[in-house]
PDB file of N, CA and C in Angstrom:
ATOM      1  N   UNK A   1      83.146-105.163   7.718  1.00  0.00           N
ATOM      2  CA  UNK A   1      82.292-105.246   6.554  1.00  0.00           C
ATOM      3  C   UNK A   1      81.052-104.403   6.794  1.00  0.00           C
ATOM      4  N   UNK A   2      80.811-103.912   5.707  1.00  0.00           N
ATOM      5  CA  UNK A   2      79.329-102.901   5.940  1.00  0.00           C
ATOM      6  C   UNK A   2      78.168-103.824   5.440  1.00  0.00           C
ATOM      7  N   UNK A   3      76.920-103.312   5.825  1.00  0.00           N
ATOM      8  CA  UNK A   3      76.047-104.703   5.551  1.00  0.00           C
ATOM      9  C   UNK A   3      75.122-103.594   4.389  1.00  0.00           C
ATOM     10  N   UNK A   4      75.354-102.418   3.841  1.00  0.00           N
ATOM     11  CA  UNK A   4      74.781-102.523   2.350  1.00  0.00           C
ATOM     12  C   UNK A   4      75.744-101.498   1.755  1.00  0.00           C
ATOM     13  N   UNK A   5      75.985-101.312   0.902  1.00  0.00           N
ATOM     14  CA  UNK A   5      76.410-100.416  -0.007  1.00  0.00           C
ATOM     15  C   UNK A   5      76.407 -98.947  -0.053  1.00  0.00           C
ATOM     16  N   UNK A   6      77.155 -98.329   0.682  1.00  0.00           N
ATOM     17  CA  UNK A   6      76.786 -96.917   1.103  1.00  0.00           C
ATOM     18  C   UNK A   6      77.710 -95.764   0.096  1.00  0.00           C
ATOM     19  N   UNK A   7      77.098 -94.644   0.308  1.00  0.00           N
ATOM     20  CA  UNK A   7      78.272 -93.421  -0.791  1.00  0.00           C
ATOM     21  C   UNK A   7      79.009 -93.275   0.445  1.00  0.00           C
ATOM     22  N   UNK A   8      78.868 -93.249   1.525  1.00  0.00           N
ATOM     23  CA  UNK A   8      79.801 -92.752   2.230  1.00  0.00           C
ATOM     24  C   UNK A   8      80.414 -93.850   3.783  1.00  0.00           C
ATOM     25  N   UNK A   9      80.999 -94.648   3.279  1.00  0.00           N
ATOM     26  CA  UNK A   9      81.293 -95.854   4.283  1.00  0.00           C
ATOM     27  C   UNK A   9      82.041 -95.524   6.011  1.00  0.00           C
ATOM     28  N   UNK A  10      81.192 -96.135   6.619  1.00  0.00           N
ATOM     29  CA  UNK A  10      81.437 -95.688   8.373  1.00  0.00           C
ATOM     30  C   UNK A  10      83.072 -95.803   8.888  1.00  0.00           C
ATOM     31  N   UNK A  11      83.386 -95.161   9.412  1.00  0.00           N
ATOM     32  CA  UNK A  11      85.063 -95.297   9.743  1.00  0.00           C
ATOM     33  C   UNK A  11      85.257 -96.694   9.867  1.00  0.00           C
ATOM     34  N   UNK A  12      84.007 -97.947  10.265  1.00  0.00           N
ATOM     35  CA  UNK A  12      85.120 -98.816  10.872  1.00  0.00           C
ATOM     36  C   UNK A  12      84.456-100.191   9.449  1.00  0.00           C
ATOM     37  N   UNK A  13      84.208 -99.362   8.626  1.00  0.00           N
ATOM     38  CA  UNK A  13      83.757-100.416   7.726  1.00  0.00           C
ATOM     39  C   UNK A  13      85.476-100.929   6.448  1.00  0.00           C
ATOM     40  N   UNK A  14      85.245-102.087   5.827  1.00  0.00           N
ATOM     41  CA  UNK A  14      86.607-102.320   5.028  1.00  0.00           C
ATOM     42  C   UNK A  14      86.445-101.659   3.613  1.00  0.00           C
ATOM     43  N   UNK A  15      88.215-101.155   3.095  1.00  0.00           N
ATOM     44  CA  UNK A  15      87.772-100.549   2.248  1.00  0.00           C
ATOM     45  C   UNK A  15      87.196-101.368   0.974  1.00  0.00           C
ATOM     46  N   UNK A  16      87.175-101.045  -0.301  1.00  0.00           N
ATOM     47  CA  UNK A  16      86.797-101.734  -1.385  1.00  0.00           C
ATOM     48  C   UNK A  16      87.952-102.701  -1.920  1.00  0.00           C
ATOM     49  N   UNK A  17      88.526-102.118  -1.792  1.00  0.00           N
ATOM     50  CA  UNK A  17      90.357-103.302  -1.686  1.00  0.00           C
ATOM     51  C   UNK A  17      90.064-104.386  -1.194  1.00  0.00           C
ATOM     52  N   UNK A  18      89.907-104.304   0.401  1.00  0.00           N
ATOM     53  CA  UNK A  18      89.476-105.547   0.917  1.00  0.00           C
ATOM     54  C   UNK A  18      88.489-106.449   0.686  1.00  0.00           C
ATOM     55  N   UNK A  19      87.718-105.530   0.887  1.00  0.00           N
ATOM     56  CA  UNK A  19      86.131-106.257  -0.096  1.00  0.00           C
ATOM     57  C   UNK A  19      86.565-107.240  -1.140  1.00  0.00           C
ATOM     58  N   UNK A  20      87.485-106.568  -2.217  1.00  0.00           N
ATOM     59  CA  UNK A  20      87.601-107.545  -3.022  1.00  0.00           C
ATOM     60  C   UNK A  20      88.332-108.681  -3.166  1.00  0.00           C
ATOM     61  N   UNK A  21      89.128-108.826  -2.308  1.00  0.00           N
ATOM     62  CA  UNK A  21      90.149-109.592  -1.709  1.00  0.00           C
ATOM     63  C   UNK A  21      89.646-110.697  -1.356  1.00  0.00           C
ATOM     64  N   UNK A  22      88.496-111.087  -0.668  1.00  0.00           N
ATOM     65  CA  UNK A  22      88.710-111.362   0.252  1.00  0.00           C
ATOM     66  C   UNK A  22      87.482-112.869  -0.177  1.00  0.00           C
ATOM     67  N   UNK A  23      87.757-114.265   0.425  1.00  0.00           N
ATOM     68  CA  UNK A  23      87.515-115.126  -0.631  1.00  0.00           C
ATOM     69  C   UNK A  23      86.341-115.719   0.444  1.00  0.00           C
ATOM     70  N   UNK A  24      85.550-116.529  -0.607  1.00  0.00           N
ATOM     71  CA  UNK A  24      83.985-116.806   0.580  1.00  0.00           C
ATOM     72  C   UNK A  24      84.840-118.227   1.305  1.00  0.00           C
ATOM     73  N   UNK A  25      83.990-118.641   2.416  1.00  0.00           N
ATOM     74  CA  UNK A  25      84.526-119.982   3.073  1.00  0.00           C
ATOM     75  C   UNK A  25      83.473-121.123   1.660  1.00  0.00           C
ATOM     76  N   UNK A  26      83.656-122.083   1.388  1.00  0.00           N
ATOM     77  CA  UNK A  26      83.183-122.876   0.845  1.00  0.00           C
ATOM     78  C   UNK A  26      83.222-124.361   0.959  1.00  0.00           C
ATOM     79  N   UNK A  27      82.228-124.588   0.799  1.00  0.00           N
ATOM     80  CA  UNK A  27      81.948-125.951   1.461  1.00  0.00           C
ATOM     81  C   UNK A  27      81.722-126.198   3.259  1.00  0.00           C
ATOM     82  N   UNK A  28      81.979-127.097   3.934  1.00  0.00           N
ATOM     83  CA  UNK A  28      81.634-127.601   5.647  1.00  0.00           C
ATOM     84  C   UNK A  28      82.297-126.774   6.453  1.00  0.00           C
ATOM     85  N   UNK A  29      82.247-126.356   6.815  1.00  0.00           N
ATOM     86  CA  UNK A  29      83.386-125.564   7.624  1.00  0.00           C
ATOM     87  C   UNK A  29      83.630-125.633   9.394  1.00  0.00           C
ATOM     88  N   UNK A  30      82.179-125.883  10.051  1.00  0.00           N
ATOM     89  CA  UNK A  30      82.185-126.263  11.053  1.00  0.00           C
ATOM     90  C   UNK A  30      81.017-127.116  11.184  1.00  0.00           C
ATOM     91  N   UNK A  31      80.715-128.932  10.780  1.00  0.00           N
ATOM     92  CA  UNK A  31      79.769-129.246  10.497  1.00  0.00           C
ATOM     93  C   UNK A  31      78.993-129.630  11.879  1.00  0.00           C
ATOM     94  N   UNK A  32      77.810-129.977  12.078  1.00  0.00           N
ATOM     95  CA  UNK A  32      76.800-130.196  13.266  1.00  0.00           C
ATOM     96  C   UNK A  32      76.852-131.414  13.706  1.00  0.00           C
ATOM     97  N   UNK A  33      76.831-131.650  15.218  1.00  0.00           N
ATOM     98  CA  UNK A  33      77.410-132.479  15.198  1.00  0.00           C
ATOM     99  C   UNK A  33      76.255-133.052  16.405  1.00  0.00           C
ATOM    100  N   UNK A  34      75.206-133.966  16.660  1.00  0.00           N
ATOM    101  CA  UNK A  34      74.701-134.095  17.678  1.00  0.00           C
ATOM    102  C   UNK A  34      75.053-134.960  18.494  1.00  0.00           C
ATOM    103  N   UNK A  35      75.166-134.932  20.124  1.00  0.00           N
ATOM    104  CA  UNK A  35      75.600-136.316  20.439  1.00  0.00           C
ATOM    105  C   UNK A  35      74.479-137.099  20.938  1.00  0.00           C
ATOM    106  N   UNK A  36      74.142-137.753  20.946  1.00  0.00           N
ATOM    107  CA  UNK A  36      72.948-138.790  21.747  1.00  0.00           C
ATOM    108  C   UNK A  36      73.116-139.161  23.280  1.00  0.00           C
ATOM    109  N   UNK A  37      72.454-138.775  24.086  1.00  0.00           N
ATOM    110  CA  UNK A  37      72.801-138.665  25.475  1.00  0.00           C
ATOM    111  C   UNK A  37      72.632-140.342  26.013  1.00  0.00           C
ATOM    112  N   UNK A  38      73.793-140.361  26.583  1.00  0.00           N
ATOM    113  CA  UNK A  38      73.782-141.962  27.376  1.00  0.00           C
ATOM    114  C   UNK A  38      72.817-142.018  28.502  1.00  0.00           C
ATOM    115  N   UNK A  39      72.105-143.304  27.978  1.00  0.00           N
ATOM    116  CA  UNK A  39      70.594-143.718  29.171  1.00  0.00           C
ATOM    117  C   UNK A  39      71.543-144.530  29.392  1.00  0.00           C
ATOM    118  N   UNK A  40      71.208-144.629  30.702  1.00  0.00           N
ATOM    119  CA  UNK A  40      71.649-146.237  31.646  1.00  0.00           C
ATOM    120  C   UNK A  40      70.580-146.540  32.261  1.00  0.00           C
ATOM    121  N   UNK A  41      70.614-148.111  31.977  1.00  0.00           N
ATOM    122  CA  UNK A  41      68.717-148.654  32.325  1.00  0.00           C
ATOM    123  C   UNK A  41      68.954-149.730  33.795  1.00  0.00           C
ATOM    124  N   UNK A  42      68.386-149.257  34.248  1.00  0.00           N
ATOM    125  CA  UNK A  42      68.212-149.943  35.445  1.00  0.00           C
ATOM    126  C   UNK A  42      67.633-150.303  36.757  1.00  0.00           C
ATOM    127  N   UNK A  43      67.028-151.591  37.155  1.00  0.00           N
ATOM    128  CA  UNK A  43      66.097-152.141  37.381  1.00  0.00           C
ATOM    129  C   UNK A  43      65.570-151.235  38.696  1.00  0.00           C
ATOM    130  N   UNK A  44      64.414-150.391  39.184  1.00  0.00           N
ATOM    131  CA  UNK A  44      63.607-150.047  40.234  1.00  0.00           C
ATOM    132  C   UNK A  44      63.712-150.849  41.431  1.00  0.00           C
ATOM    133  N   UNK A  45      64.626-150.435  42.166  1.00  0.00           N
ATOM    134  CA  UNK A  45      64.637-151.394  43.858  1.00  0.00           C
ATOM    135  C   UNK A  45      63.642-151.053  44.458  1.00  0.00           C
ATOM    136  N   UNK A  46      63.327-151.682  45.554  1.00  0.00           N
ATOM    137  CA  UNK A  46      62.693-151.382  47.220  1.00  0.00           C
ATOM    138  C   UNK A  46      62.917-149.721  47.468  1.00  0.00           C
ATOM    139  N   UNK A  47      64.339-149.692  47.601  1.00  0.00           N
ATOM    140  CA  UNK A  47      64.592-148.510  48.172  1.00  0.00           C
ATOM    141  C   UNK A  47      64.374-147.461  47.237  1.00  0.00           C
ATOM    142  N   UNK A  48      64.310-147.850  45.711  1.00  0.00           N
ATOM    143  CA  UNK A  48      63.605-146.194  45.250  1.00  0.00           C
ATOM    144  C   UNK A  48      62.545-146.165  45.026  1.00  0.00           C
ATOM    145  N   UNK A  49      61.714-147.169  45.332  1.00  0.00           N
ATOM    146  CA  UNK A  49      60.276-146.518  45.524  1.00  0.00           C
ATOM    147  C   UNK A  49      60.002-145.959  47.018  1.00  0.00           C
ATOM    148  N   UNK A  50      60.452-146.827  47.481  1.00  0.00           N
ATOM    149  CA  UNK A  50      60.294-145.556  49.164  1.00  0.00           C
ATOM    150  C   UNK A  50      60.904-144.370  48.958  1.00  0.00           C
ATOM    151  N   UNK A  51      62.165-144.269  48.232  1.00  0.00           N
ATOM    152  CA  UNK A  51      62.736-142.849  48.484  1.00  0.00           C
ATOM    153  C   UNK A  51      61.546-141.813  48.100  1.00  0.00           C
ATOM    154  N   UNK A  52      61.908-141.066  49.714  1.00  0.00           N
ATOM    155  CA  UNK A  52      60.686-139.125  49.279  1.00  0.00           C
ATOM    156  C   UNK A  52      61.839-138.351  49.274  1.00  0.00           C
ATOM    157  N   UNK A  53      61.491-138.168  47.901  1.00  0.00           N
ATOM    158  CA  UNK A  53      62.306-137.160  47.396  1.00  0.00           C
ATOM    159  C   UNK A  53      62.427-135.721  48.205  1.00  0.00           C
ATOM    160  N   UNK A  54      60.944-135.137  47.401  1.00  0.00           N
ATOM    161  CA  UNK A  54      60.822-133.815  47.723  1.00  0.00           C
ATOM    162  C   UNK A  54      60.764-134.085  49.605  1.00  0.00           C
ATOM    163  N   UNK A  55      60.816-134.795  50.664  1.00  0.00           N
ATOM    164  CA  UNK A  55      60.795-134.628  51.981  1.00  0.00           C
ATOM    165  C   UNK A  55      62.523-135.104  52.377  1.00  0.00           C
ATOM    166  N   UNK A  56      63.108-135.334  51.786  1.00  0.00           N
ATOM    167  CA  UNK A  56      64.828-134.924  51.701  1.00  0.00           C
ATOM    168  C   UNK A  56      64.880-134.083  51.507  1.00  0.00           C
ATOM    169  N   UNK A  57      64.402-133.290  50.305  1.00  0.00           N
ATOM    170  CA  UNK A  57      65.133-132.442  50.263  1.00  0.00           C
ATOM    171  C   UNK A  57      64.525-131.092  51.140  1.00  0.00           C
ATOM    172  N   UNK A  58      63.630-131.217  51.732  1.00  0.00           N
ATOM    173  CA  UNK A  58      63.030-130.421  52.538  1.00  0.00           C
ATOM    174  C   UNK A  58      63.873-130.375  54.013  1.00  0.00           C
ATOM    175  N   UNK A  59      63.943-131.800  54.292  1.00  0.00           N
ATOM    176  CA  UNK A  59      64.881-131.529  55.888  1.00  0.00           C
ATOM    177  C   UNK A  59      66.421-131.169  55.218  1.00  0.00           C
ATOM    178  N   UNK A  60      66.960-131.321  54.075  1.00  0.00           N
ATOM    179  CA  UNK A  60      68.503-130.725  53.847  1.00  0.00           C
ATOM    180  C   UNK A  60      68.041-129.391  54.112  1.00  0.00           C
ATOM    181  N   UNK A  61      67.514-128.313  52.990  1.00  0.00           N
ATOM    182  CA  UNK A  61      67.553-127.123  53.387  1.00  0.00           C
ATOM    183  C   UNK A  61      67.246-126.199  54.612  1.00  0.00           C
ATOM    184  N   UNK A  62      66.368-127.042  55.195  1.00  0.00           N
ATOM    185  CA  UNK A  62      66.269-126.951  56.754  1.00  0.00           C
ATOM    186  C   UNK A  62      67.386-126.765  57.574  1.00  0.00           C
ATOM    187  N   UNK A  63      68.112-128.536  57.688  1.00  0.00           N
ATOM    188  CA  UNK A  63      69.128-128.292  57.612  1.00  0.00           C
ATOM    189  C   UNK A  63      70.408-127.463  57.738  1.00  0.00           C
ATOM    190  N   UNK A  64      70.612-126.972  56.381  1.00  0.00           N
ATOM    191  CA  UNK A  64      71.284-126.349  56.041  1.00  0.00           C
ATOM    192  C   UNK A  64      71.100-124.169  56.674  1.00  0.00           C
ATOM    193  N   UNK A  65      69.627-124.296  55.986  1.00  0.00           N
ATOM    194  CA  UNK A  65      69.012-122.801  56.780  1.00  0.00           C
ATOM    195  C   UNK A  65      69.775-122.456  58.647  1.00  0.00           C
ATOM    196  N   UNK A  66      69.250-123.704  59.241  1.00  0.00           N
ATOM    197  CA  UNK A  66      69.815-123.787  60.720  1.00  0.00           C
ATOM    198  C   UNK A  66      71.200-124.391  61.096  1.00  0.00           C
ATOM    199  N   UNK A  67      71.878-124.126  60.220  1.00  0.00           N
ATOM    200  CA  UNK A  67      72.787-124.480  60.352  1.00  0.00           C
ATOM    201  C   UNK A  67      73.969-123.775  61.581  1.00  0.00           C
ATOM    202  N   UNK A  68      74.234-122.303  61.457  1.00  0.00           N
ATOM    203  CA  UNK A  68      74.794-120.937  61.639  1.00  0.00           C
ATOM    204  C   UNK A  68      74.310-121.140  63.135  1.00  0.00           C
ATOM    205  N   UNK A  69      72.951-120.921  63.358  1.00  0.00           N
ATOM    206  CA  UNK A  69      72.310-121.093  64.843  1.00  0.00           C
ATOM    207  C   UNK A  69      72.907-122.283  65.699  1.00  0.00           C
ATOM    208  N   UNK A  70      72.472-123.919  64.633  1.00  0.00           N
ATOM    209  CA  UNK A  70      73.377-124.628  66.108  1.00  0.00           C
ATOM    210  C   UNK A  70      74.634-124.764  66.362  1.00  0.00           C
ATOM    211  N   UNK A  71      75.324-124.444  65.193  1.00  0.00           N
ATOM    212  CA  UNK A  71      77.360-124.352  65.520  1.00  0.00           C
ATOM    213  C   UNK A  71      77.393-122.895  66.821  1.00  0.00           C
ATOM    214  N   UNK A  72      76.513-121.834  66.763  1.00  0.00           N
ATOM    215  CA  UNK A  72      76.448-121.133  67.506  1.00  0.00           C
ATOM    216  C   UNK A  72      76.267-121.458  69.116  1.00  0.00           C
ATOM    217  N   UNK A  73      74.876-122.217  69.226  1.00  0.00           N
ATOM    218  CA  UNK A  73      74.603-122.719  70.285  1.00  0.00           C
ATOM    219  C   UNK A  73      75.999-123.882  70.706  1.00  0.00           C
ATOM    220  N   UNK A  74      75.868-124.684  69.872  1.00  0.00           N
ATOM    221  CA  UNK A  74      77.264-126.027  70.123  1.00  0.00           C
ATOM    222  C   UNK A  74      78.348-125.140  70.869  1.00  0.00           C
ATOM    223  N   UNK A  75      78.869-124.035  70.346  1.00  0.00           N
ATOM    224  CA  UNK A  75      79.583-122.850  70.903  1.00  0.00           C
ATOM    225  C   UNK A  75      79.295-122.648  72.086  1.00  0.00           C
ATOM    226  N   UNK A  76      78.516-122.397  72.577  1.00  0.00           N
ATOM    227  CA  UNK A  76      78.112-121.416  73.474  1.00  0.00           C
ATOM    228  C   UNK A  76      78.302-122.780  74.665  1.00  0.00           C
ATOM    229  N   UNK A  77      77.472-123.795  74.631  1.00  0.00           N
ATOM    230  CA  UNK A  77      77.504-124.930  75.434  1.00  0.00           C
ATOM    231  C   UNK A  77      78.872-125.529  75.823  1.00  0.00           C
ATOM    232  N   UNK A  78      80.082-125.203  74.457  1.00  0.00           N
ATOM    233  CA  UNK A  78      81.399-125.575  75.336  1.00  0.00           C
ATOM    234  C   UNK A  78      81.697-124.711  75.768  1.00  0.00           C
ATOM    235  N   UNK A  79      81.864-123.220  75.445  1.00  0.00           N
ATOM    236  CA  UNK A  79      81.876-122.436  76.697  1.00  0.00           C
ATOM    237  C   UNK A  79      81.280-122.505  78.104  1.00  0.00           C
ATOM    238  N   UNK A  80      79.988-122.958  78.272  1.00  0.00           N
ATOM    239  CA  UNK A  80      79.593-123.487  79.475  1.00  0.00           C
ATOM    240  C   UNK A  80      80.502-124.398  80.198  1.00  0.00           C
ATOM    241  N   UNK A  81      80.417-125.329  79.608  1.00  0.00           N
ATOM    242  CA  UNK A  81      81.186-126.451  80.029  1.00  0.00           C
ATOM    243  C   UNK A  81      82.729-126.320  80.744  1.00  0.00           C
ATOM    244  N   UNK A  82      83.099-125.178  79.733  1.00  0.00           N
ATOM    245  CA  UNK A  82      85.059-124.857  80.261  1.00  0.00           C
ATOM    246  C   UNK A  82      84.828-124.107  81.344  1.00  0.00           C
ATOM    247  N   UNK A  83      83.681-123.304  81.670  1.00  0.00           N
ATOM    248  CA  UNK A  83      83.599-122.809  83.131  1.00  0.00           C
ATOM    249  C   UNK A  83      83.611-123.264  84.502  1.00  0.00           C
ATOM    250  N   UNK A  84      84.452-122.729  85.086  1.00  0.00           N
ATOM    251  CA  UNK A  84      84.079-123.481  86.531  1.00  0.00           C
ATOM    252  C   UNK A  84      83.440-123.457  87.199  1.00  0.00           C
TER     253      UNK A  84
END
């Protein structure tokens, strides 16, 4: 479809045939649909007010960062070990 009315229509526009053919959608067609996100309520323990968040997740990436180094070392120490 061309978006205005031209004398000379772009190769990949439809011809006037089609144009006329061709029938509007009417009425709902794909209506909106929202969903309401499920809360689940539930009561504040002991343990999540102690939980530190942000200092979990600080020793995971730690963690995780050194990870490569001690499987390396762990390595290296059973090689020690299998030596005579």
């Amino acid at each position: 479809f061309s978006r205005a009315v031209q004398a000379n229509p772009s190769s990949g526009d439809s011809s006037a045939e089609e144009l006329a053919s061709i029938t509007q959608v009417q009425g709902e067609y794909m209506p909106i649909t929202k969903e309401k996100p499920v809360v689940n309520l539930v009561k504040v323990t002991e343990e999540m007010k102690t939980f530190k968040a942000y200092q979990k997740l600080r020793v995971e990436r730690t963690n995780q960062r050194h990870l490569g180094a001690r499987l390396k070392r762990a390595a290296e120490a059973e090689k020690e070990d299998k030596k005579p």
